[in-house]
N, C-alpha and C. Protein backbone atom coordinates (compact mmCIF):
# COMPACT_ATOMS: atom_id res chain seq x y z
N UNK A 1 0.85 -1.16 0.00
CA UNK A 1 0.00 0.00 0.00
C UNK A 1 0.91 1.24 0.00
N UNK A 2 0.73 2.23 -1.02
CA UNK A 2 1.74 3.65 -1.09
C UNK A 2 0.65 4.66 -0.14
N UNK A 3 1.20 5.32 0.53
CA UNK A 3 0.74 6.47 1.08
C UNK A 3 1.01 7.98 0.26
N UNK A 4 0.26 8.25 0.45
CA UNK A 4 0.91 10.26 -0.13
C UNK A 4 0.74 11.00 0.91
N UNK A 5 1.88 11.67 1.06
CA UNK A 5 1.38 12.58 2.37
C UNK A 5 1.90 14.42 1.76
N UNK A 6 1.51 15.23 2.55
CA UNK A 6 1.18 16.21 1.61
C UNK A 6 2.64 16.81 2.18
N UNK A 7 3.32 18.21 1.71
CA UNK A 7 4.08 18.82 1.66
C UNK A 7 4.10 18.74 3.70
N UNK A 8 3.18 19.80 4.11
CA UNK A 8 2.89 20.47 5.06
C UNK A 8 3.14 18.94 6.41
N UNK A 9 2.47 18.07 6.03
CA UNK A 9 2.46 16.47 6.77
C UNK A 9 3.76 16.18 6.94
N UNK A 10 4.52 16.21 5.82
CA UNK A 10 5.94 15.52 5.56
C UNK A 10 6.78 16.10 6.59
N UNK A 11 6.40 17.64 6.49
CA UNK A 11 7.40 18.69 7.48
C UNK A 11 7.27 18.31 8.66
N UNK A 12 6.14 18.16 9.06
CA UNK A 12 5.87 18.15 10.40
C UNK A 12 6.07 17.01 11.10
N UNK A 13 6.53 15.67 10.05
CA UNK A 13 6.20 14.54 10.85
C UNK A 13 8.29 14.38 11.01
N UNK A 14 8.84 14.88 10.12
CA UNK A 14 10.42 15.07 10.09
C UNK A 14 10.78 16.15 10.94
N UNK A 15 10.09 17.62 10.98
CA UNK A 15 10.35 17.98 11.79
C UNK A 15 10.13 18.24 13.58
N UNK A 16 9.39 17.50 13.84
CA UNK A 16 8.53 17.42 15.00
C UNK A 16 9.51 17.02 16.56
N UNK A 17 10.68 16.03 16.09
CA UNK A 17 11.47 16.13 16.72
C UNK A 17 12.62 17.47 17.10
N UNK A 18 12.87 18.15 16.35
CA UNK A 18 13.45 19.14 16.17
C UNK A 18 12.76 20.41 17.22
N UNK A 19 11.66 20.03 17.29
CA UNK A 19 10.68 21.27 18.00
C UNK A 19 11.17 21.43 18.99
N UNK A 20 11.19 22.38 20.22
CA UNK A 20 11.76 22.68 21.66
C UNK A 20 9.99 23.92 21.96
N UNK A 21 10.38 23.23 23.22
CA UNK A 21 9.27 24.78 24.22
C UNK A 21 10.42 25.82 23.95
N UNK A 22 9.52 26.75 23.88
CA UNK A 22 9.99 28.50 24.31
C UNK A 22 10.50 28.56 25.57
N UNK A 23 11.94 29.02 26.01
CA UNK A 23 12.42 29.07 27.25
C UNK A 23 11.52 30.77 27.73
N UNK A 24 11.02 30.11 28.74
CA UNK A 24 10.40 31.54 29.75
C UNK A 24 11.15 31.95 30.51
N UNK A 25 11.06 32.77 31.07
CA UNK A 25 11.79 33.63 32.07
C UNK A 25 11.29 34.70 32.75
N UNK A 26 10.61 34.33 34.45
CA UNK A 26 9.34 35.04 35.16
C UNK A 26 10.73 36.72 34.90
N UNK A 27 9.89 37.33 35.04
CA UNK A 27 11.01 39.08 35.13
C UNK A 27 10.14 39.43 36.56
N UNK A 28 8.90 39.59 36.86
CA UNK A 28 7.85 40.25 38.36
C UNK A 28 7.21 38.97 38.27
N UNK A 29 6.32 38.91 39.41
CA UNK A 29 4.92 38.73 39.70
C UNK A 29 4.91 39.26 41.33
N UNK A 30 3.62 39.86 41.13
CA UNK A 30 3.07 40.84 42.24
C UNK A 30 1.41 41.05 42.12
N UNK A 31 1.29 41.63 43.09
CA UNK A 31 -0.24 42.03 43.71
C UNK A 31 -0.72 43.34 43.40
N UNK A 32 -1.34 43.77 42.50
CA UNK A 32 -1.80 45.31 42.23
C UNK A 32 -2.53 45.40 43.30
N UNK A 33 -2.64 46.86 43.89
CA UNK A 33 -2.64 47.71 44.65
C UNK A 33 -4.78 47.52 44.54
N UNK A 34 -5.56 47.45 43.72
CA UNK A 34 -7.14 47.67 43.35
C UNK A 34 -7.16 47.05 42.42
N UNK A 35 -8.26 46.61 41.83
CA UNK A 35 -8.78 46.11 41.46
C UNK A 35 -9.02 47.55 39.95
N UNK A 36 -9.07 48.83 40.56
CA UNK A 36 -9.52 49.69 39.96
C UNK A 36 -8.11 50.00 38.45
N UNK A 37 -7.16 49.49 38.92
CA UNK A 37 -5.78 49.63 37.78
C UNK A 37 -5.41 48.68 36.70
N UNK A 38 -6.47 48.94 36.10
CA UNK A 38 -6.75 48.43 34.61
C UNK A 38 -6.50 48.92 33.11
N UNK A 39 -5.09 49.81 32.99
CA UNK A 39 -4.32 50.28 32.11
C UNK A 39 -3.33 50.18 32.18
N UNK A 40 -2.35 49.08 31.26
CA UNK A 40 -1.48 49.29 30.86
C UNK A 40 -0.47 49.92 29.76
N UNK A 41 0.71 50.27 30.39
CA UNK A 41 1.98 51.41 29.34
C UNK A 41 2.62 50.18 29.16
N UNK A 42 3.32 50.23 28.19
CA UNK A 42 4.63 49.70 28.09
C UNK A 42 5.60 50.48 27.61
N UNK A 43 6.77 50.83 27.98
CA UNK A 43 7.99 52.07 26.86
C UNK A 43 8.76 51.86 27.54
N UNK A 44 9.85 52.19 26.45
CA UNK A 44 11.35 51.94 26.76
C UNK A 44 11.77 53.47 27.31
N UNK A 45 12.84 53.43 28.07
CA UNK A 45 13.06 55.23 28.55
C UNK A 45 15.11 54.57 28.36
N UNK A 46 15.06 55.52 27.82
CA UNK A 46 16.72 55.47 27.28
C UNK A 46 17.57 56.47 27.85
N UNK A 47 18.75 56.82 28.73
CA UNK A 47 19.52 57.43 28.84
C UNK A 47 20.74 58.11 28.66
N UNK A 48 21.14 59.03 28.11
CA UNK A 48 22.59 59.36 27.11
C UNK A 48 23.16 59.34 28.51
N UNK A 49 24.79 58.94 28.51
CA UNK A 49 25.64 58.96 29.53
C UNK A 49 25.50 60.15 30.73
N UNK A 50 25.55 59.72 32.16
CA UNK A 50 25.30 60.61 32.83
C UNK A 50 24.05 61.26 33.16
N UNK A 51 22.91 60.74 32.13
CA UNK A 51 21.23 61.46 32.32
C UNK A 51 20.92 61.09 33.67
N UNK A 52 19.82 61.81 33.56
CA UNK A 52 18.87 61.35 34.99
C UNK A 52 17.45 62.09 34.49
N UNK A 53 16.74 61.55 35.42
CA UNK A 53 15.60 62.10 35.87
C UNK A 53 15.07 62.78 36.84
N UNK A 54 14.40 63.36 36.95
CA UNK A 54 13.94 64.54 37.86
C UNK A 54 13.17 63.90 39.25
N UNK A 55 13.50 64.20 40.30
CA UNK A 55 12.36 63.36 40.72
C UNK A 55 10.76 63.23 41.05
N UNK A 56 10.05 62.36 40.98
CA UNK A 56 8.83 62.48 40.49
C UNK A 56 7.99 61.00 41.69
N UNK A 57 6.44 61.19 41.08
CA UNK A 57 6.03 60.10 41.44
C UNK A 57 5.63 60.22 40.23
N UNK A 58 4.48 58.56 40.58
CA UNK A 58 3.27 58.26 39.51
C UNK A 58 1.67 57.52 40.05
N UNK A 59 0.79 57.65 39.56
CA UNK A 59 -0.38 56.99 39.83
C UNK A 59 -0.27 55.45 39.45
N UNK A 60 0.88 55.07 39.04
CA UNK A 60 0.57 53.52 38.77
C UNK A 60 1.62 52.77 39.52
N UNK A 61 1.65 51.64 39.53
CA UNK A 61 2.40 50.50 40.01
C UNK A 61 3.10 50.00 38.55
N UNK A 62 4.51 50.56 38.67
CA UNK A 62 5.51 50.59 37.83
C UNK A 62 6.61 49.10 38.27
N UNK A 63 6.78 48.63 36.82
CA UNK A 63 7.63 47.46 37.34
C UNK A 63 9.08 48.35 35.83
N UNK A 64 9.90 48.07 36.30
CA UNK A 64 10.76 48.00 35.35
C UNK A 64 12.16 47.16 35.62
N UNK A 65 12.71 47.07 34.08
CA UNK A 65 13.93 46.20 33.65
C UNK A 65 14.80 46.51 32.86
N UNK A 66 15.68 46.76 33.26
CA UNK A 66 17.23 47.48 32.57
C UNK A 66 17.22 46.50 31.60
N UNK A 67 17.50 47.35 30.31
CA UNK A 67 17.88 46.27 29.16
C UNK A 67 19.13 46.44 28.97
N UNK A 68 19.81 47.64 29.02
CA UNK A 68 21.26 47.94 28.48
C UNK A 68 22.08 48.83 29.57
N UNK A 69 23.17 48.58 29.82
CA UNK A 69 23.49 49.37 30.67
C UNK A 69 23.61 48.74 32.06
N UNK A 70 23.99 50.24 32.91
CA UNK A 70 23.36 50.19 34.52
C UNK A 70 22.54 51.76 34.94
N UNK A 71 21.59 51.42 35.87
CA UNK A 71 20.72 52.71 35.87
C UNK A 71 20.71 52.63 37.71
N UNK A 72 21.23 53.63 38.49
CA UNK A 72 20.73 54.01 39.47
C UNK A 72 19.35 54.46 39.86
N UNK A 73 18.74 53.53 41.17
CA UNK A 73 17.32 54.28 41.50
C UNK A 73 17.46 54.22 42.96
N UNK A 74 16.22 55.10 43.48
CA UNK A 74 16.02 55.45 44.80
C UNK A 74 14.71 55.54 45.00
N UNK A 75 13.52 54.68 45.72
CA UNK A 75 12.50 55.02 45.81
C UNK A 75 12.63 55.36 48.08
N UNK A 76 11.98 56.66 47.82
CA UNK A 76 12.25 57.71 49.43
C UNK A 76 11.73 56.31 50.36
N UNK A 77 13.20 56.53 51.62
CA UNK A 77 12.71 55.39 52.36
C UNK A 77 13.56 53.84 52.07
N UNK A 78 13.88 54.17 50.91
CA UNK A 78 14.95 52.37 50.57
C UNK A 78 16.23 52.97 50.31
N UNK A 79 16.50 52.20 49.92
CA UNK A 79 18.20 52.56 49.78
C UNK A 79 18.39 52.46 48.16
N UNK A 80 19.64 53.02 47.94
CA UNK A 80 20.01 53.21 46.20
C UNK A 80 20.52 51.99 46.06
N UNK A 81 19.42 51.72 44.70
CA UNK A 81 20.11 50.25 44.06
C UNK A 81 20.94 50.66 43.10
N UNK A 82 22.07 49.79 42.76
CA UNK A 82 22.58 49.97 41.28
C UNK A 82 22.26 48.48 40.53
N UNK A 83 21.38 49.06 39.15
CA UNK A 83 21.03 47.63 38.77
C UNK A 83 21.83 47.59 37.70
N UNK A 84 22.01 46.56 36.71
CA UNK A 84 22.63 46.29 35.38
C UNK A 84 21.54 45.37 34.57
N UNK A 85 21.93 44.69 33.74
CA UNK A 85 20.51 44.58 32.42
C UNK A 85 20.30 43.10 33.28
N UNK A 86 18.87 42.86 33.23
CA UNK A 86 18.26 41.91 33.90
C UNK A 86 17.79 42.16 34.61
N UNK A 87 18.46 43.24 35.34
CA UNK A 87 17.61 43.34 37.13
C UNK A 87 16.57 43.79 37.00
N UNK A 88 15.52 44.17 38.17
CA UNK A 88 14.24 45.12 37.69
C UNK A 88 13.83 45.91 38.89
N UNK A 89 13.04 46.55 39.24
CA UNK A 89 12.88 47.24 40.78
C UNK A 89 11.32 47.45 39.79
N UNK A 90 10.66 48.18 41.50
CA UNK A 90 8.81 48.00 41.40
C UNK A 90 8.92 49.43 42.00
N UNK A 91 7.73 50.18 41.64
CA UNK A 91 7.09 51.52 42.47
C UNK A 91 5.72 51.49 42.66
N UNK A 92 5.62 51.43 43.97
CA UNK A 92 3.93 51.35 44.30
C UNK A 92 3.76 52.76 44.23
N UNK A 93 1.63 52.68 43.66
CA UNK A 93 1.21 53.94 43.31
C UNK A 93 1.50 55.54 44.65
N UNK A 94 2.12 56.64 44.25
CA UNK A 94 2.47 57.26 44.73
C UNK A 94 3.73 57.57 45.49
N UNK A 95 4.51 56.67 45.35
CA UNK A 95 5.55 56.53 45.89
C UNK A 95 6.79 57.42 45.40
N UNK A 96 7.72 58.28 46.52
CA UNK A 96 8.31 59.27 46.11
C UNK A 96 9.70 58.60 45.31
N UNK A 97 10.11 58.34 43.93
CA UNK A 97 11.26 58.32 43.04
C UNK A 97 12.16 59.43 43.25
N UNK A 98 12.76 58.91 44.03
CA UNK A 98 13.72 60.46 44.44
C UNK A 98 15.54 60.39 43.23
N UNK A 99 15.33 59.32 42.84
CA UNK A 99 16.92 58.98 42.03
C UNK A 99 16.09 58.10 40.95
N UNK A 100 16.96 58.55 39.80
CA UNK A 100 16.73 58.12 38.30
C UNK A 100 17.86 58.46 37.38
N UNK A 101 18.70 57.36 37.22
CA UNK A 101 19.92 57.64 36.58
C UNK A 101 20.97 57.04 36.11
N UNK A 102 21.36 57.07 34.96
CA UNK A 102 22.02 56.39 34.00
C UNK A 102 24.07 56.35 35.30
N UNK A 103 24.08 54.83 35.42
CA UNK A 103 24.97 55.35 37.04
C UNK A 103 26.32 55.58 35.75
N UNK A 104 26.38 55.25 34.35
CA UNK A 104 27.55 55.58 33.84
C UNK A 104 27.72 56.84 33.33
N UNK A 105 28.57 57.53 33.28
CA UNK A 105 29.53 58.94 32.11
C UNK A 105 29.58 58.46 30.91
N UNK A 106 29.60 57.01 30.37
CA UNK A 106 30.36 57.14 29.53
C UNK A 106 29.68 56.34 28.44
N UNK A 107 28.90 55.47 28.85
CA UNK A 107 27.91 54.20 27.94
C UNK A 107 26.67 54.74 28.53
N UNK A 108 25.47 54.80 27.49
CA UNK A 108 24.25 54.60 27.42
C UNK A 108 23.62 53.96 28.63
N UNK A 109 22.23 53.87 28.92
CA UNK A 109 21.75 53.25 29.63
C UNK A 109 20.54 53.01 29.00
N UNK A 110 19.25 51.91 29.16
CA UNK A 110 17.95 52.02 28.68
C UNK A 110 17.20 50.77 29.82
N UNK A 111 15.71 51.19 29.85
CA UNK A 111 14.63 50.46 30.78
C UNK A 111 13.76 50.26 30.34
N UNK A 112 13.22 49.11 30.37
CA UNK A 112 11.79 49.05 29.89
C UNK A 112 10.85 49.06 31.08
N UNK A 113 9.75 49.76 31.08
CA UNK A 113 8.96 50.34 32.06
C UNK A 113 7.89 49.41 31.86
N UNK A 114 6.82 48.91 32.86
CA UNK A 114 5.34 49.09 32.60
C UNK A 114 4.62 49.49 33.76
N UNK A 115 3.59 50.10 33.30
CA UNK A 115 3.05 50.84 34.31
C UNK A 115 1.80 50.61 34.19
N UNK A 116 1.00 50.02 35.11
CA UNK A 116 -0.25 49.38 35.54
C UNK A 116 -0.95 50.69 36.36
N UNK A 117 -2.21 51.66 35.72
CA UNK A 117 -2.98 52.80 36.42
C UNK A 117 -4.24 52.36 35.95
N UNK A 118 -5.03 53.41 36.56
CA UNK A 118 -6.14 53.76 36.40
C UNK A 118 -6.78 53.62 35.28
N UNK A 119 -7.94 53.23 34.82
CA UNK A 119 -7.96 54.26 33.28
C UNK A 119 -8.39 55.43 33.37
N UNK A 120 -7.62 56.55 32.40
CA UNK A 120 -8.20 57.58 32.13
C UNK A 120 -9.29 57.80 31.74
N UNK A 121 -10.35 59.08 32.84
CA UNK A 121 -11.66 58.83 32.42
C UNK A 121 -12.92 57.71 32.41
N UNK A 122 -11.78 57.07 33.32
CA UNK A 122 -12.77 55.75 33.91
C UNK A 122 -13.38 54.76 34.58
């Protein structure tokens, strides 16, 4: 008895061994603050050597993760971390960001932010 099996069959039955899971890698998990913070940001914030930021708060529960670089932070009350790419630090809503800053002179820095608020207007 000949079989025919189609292009798409052939691949899959030769390549099927070849397949692997997607390696994951948890970065947070945490507890939002309400129930009511149902908007998410996502953005990258990039720093030329030596930048910083002003200090500030925010209405959301901010997680972020150095992609490049190292970035100094300070949330009022903890102590200054110095992170490098991988690490990540959290800001609960309102919380005073007193340090934001690229800790090199001389290389770049960049973060990817997300920030879990309110919705606007809602």
């Amino acid at each position: 008895m000949i079989y025919r099996l189609s292009a798409a069959a052939l691949a899959v039955i030769c390549l099927a061994p070849l397949a692997r899971a997607a390696e994951i890698s948890k970065l947070y998990e945490g507890d939002l603050p309400a129930a009511r913070y149902d908007h998410v940001t996502v953005q990258t914030i990039g720093y030329t050597p030596g930048q910083s930021s002003p200090s500030h708060s925010h209405d959301a529960v901010i997680v972020a993760y150095v992609t490049k670089g190292r970035i100094e932070t300070q949330v009022e009350g903890e102590p200054l971390k110095s992170l490098g790419v991988g690490e990540s630090w959290t800001e609960m809503p309102g919380a005073h960001h007193v340090i934001c800053r690229n800790a090199s002179a001389t290389e770049p820095a960049e973060f990817l932010v997300m920030s879990v608020a309110p919705r606007k207007g809602g």
